[in-house]
Each structure stands twice: as C-alpha cells, then as structure tokens.
Protein backbone atom coordinates (compact mmCIF):
# COMPACT_ATOMS: atom_id res chain seq x y z
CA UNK A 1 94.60 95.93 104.44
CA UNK A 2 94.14 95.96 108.39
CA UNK A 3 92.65 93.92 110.44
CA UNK A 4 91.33 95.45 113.90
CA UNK A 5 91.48 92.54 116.83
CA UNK A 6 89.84 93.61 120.48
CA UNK A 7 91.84 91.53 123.02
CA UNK A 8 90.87 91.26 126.86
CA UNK A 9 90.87 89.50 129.44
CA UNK A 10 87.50 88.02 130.26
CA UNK A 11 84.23 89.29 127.85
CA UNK A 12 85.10 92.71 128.10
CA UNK A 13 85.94 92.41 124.37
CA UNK A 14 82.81 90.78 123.59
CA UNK A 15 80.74 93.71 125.71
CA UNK A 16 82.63 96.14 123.55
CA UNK A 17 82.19 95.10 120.53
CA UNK A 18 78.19 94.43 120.96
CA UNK A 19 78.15 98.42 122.08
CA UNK A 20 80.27 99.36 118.54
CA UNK A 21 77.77 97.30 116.30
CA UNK A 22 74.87 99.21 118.05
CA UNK A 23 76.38 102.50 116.68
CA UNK A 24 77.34 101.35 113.65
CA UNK A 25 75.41 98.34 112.80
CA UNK A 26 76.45 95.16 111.16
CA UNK A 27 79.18 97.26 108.86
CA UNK A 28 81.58 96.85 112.13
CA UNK A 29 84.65 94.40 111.15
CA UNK A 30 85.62 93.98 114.93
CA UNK A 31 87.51 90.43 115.37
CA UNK A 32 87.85 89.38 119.19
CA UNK A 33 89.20 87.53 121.88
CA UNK A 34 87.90 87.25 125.48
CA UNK A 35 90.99 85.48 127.04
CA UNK A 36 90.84 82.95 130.15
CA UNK A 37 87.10 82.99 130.22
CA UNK A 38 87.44 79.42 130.06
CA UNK A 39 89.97 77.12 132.09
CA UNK A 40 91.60 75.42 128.64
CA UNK A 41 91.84 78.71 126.91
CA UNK A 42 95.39 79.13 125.34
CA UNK A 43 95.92 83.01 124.75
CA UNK A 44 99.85 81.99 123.01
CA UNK A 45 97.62 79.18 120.50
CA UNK A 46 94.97 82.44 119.73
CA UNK A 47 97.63 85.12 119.19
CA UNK A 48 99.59 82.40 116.85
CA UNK A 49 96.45 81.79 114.91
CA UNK A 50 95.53 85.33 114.29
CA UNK A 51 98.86 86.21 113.23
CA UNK A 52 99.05 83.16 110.70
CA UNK A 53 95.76 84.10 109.77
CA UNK A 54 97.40 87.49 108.66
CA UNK A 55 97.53 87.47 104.45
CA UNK A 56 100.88 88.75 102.93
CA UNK A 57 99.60 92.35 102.60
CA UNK A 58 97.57 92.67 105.74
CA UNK A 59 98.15 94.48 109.36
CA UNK A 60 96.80 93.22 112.80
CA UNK A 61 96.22 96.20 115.10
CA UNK A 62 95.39 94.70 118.59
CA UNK A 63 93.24 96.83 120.79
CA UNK A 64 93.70 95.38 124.37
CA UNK A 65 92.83 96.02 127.60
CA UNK A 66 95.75 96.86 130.25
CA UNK A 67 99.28 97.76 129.25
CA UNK A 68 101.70 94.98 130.67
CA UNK A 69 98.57 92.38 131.22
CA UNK A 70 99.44 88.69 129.15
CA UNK A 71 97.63 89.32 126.47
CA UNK A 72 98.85 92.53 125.39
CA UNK A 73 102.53 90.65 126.09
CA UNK A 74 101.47 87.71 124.08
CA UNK A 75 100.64 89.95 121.13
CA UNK A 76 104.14 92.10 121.70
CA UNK A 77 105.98 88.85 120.43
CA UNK A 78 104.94 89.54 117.38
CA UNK A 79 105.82 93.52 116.84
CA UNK A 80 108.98 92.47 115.21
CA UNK A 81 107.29 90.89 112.21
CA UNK A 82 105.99 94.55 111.37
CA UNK A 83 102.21 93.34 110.42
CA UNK A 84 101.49 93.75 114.16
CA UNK A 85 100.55 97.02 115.88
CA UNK A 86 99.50 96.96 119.78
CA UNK A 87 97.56 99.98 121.45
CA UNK A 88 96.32 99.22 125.10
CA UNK A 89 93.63 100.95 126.85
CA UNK A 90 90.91 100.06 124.51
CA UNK A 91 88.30 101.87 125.00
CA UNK A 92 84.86 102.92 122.79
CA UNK A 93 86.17 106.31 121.14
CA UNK A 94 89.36 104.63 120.54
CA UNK A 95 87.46 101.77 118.49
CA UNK A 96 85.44 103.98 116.72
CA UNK A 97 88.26 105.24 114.95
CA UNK A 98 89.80 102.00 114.41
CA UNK A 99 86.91 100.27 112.80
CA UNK A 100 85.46 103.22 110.76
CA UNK A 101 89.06 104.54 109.37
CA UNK A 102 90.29 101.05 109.36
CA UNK A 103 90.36 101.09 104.82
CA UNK A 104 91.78 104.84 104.65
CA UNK A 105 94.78 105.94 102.76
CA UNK A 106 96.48 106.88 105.75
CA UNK A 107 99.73 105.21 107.23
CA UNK A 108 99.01 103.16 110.32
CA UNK A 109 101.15 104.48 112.23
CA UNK A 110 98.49 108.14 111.56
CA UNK A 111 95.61 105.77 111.92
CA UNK A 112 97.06 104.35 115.41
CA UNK A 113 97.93 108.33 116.27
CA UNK A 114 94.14 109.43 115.69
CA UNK A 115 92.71 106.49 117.96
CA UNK A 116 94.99 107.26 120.93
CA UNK A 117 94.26 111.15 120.63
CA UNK A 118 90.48 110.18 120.45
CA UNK A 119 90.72 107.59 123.59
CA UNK A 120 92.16 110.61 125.31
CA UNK A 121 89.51 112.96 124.66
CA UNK A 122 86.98 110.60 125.72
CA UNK A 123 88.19 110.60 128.75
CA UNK A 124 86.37 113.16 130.87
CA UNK A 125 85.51 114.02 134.25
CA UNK A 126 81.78 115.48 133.71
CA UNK A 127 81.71 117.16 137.23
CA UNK A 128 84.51 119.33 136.46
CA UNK A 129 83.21 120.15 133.15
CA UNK A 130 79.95 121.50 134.84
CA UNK A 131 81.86 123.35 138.46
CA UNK A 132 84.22 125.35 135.12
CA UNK A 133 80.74 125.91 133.23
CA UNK A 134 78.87 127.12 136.22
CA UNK A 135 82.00 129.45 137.33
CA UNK A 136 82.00 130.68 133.52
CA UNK A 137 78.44 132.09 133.80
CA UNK A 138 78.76 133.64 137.05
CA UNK A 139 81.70 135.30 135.63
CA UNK A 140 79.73 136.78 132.53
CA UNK A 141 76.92 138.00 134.98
C-alpha cells in the first residue's frame, strides 16, 4: 500500500490539497504538512512520525515543493529504508496521478514515472500555444 504525503513549506500543501478534493471530492487520501508555519514547528519530529507511522507493507511517496529546500532534505534521510520515495515540484497534475493511481498494480517506481511525465505536461506557456495556432491557420489559408 502507498501512502501519498504533500510536503511544503508554509500552507502551500494545505492550498493544494483543498483544490484536489474539489476535483475529486472527499475520495482524495492526501496526508500533509505545511512546514514552519508556526515558530515551534519541528519538520525532523514530522518526517520521523510519518515514517514510523509507515506499516510493514506500506510506501511513503512525498510530494514536496522545491528540490534541495529542508523539507524535501529531511525526507531524503529516509530513501535508504526503501518505503520512502521523494518527487519535488509538486504540482496539481502531478497529484492527480498520485492520489487517483495511488492502489494500482503498477510498481512505484511506474507510478512515480507517470506523475513526473504528467507535471511536465502541465506545464504550458498558453501564449505560445495560441502565436503556433494562429500561424497554423494562416498557413492553411
């Protein structure tokens, strides 16, 4: 079984995961953690408890926020145990994946592979989409 945990800095993990339940209702198994948004917040104490949270047979896949930020580097401490799977650049597409293909039959290192490629393709810059549609037509005419 996997377990998919957002992890950011500040409520950007809580903002996310309000948009995902909107699309996909109260179904969404999203865990969180919006580090440092208070001043006694221990991100080392929150990674340790998710991670000893983790049942014999389950996977953590962290979704964070900025590769080489603390609490993507908290979580690495833990890719050694081989329950715990880090992907940075979180983003919605990427989440989508996670938490709706979370249960499949596939490895998670495939699952992992699909939500990068999707964060990728979500990534687009609508104005050039439109100048390369525009030139298309005049082309055709």
């Amino acid at each position: 079984m996997r377990k998919i945990l957002v992890a950011t800095h500040g409520r950007f993990a809580e903002g996310i995961k309000e948009t995902l339940q909107f699309i996909m209702g109260d179904s969404c198994k999203v865990e969180i953690i919006s580090a440092y948004v208070s001043s006694d917040f221990d991100m080392e104490g929150e990674a340790r408890k998710r991670i000893d949270e983790l049942g014999q047979d389950e996977e953590l896949i962290v979704a964070a926020d900025l590769f080489g930020g603390s609490v993507a580097n908290i979580f690495t401490e833990y890719v050694q145990t081989g329950k715990v799977h880090i992907l940075t650049g979180v983003n919605l597409p990427m989440l989508i994946v996670l938490a709706t293909s979370a249960d499949c039959e596939c490895s998670t290192e495939e699952l992992i592979h699909n939500a990068q490629q999707s964060a990728k393709e979500g990534i687009i810059y609508i104005n050039r989409v439109l100048s390369e549609s525009d030139e298309a037509e005049e082309e055709i005419f």
